[in-house]
N, C-alpha and C. Protein backbone atom coordinates (compact mmCIF):
# COMPACT_ATOMS: atom_id res chain seq x y z
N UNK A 1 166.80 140.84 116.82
CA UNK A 1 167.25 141.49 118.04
C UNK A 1 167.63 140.43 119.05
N UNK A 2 168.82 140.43 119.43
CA UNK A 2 169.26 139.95 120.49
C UNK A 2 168.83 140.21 121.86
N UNK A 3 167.74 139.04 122.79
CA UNK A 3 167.40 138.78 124.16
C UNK A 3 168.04 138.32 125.18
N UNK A 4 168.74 139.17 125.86
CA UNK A 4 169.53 139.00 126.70
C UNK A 4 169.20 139.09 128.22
N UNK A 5 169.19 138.48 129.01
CA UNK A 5 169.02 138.76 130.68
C UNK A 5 170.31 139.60 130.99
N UNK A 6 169.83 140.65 131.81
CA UNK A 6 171.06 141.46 132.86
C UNK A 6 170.01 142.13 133.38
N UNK A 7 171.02 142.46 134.16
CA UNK A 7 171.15 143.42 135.49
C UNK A 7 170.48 144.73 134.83
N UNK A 8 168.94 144.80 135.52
CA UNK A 8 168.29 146.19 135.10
C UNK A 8 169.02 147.83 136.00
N UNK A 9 169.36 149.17 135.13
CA UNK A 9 169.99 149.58 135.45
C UNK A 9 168.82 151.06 136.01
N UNK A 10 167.83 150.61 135.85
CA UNK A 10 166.89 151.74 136.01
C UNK A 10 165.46 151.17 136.95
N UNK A 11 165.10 150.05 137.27
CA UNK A 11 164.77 149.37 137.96
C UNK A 11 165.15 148.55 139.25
N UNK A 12 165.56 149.65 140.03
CA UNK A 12 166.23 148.22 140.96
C UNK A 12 166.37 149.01 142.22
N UNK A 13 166.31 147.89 143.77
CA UNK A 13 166.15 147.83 144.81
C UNK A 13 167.58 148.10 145.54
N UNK A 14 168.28 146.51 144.89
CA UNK A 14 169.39 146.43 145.87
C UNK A 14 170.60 146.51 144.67
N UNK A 15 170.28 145.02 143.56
CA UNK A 15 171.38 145.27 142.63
C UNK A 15 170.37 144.96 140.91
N UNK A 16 169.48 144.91 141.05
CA UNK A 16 168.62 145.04 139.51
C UNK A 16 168.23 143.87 139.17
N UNK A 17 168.27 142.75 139.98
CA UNK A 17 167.97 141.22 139.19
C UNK A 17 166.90 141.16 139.13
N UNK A 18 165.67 141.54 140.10
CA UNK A 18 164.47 141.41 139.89
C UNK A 18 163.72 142.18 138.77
N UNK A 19 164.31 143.50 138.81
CA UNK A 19 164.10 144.44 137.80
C UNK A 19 164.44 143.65 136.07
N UNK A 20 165.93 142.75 136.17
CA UNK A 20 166.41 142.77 134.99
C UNK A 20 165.47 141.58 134.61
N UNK A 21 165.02 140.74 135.44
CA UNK A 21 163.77 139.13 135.64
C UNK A 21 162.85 139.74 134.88
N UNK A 22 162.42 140.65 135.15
CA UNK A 22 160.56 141.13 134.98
C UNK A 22 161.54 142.32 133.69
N UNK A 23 162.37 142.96 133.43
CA UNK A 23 162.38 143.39 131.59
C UNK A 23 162.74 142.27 130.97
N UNK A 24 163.29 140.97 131.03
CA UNK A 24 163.21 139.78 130.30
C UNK A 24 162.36 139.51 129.84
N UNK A 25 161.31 139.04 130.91
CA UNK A 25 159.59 138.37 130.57
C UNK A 25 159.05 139.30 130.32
N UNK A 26 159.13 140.75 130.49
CA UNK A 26 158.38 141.74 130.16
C UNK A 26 156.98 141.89 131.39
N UNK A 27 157.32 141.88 132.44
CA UNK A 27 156.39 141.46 133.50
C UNK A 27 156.89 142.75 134.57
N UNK A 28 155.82 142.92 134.98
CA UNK A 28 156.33 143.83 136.46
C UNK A 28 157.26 143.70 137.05
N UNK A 29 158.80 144.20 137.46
CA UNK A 29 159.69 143.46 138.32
C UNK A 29 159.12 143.51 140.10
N UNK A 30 157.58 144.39 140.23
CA UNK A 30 157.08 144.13 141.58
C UNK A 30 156.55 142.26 142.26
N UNK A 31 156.44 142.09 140.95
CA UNK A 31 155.68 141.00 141.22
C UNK A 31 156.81 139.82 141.17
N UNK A 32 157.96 139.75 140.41
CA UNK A 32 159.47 139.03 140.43
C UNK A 32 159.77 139.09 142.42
N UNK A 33 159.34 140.68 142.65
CA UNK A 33 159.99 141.13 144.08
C UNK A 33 159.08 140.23 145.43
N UNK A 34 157.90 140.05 145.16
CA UNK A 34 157.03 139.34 145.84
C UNK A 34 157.55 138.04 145.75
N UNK A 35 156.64 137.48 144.40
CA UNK A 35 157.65 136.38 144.55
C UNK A 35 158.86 135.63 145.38
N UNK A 36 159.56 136.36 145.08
CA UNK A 36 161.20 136.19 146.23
C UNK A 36 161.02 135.90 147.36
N UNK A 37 159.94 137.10 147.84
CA UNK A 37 159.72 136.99 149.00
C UNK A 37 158.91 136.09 149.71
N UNK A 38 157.86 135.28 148.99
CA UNK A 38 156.95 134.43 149.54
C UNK A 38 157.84 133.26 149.80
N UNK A 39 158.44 133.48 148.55
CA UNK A 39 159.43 132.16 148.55
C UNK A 39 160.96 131.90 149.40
N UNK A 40 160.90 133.00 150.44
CA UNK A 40 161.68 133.40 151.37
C UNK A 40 161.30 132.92 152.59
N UNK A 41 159.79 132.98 152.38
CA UNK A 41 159.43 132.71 153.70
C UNK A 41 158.77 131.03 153.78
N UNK A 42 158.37 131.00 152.65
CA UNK A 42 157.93 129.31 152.27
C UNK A 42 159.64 128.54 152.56
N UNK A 43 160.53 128.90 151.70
CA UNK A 43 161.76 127.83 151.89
C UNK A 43 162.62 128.37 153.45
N UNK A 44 162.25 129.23 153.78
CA UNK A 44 163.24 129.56 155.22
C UNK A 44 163.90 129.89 154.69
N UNK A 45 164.10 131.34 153.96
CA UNK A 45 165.37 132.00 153.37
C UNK A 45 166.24 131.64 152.10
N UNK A 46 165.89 130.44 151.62
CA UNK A 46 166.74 129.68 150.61
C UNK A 46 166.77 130.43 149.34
N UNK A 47 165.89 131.37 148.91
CA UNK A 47 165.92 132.29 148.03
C UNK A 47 167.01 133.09 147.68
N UNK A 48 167.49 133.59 149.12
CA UNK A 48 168.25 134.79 149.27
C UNK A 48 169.67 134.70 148.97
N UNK A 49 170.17 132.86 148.93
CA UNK A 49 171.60 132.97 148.17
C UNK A 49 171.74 132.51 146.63
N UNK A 50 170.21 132.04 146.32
CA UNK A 50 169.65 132.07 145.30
C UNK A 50 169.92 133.88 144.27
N UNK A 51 170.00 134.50 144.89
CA UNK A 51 169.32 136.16 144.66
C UNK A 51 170.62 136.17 144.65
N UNK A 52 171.54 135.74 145.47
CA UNK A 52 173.06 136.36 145.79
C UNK A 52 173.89 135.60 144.65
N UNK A 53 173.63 134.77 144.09
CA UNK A 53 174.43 134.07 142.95
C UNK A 53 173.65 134.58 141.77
N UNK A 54 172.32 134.57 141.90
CA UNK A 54 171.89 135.45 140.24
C UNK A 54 172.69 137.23 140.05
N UNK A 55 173.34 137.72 141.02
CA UNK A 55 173.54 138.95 141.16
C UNK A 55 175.37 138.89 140.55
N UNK A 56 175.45 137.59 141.02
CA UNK A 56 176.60 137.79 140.68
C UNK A 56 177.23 137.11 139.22
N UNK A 57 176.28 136.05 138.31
CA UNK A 57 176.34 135.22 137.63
C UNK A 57 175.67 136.18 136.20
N UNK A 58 174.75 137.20 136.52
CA UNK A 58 173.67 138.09 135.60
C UNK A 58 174.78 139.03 135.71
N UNK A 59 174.96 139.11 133.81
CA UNK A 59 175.99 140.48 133.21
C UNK A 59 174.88 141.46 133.68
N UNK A 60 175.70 142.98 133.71
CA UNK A 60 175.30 144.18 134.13
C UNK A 60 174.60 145.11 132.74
N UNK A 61 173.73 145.60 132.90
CA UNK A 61 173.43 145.99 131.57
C UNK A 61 174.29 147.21 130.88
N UNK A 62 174.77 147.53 130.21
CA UNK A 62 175.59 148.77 129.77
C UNK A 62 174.63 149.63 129.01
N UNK A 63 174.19 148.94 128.26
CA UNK A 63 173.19 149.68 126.76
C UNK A 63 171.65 149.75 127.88
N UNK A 64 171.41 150.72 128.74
CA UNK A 64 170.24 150.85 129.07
C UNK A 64 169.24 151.73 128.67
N UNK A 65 169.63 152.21 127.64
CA UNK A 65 168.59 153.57 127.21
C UNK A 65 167.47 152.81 126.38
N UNK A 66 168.23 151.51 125.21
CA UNK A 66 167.37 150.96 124.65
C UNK A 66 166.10 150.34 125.25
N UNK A 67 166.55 149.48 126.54
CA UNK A 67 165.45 148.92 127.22
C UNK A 67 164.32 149.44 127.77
N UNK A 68 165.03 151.07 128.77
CA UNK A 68 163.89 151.54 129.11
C UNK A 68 163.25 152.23 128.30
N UNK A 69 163.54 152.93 127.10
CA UNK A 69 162.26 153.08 126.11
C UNK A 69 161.54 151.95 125.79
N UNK A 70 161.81 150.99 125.09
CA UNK A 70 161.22 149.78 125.05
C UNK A 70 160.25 149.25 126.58
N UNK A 71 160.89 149.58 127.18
CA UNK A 71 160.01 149.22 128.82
C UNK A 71 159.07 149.95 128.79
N UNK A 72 158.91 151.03 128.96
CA UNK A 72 158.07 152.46 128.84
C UNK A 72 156.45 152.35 128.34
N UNK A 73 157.29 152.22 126.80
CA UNK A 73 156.14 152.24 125.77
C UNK A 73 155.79 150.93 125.29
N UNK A 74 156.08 149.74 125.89
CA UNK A 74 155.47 148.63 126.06
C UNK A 74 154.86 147.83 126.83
N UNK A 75 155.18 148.00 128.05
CA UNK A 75 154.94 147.25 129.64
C UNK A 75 153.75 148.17 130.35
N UNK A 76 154.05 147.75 131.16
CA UNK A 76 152.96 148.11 132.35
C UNK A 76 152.89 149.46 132.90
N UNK A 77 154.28 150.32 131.90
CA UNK A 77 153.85 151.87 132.53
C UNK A 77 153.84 152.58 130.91
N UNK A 78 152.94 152.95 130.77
CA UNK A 78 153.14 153.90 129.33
C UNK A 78 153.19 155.64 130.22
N UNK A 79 154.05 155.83 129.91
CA UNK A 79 154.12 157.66 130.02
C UNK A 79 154.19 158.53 129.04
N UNK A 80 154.01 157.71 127.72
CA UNK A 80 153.82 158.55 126.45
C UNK A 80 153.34 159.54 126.73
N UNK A 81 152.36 159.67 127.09
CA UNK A 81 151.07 160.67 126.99
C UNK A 81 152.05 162.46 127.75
N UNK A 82 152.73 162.15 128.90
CA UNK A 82 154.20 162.86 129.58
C UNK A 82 155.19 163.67 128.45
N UNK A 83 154.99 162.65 127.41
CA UNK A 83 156.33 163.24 126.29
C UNK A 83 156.54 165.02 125.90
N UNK A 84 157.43 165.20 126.50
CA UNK A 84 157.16 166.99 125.68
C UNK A 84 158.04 167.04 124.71
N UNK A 85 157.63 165.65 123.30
CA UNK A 85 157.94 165.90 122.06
C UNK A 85 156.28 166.25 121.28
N UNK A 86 155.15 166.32 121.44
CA UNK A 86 154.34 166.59 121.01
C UNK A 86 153.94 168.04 120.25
């Protein structure tokens, strides 16, 4: 299976990079979102054109159905238990 970084299409704030950061590593994208931000305020903003060139440099995801099942029933939110295939 091919691991690709993009632009999360079901996770996201402004344009999905943090979202698409944290389904890469497989990590919370809340904690990608903090991050940013400490580091916003530690560098005096230097993050934020940081954020503005990953937005624009990170392909967009097209195929998103695969991920967020895979997100779902692997990461940090299981909603299996929700399924009304049972």
């Amino acid at each position: 299976m091919d691991k690709r970084l993009t632009l999360s299409q079901n996770d996201k704030m402004i344009s999905g990079v943090c979202g698409g950061i944290g389904e890469y590593f497989k990590i919370d994208p809340t904690v990608i979102r903090i991050i940013f931000i400490l580091l916003s305020f530690i560098f005096v903003g230097s993050p934020i054109p940081i954020y503005i060139i990953f937005w624009i440099i990170i392909p967009s995801n097209k195929n998103n159905k695969t991920i967020c099942n895979k997100k779902y029933k692997e990461g940090f939110y299981d909603f299996s238990e929700f399924d009304d295939k049972k």
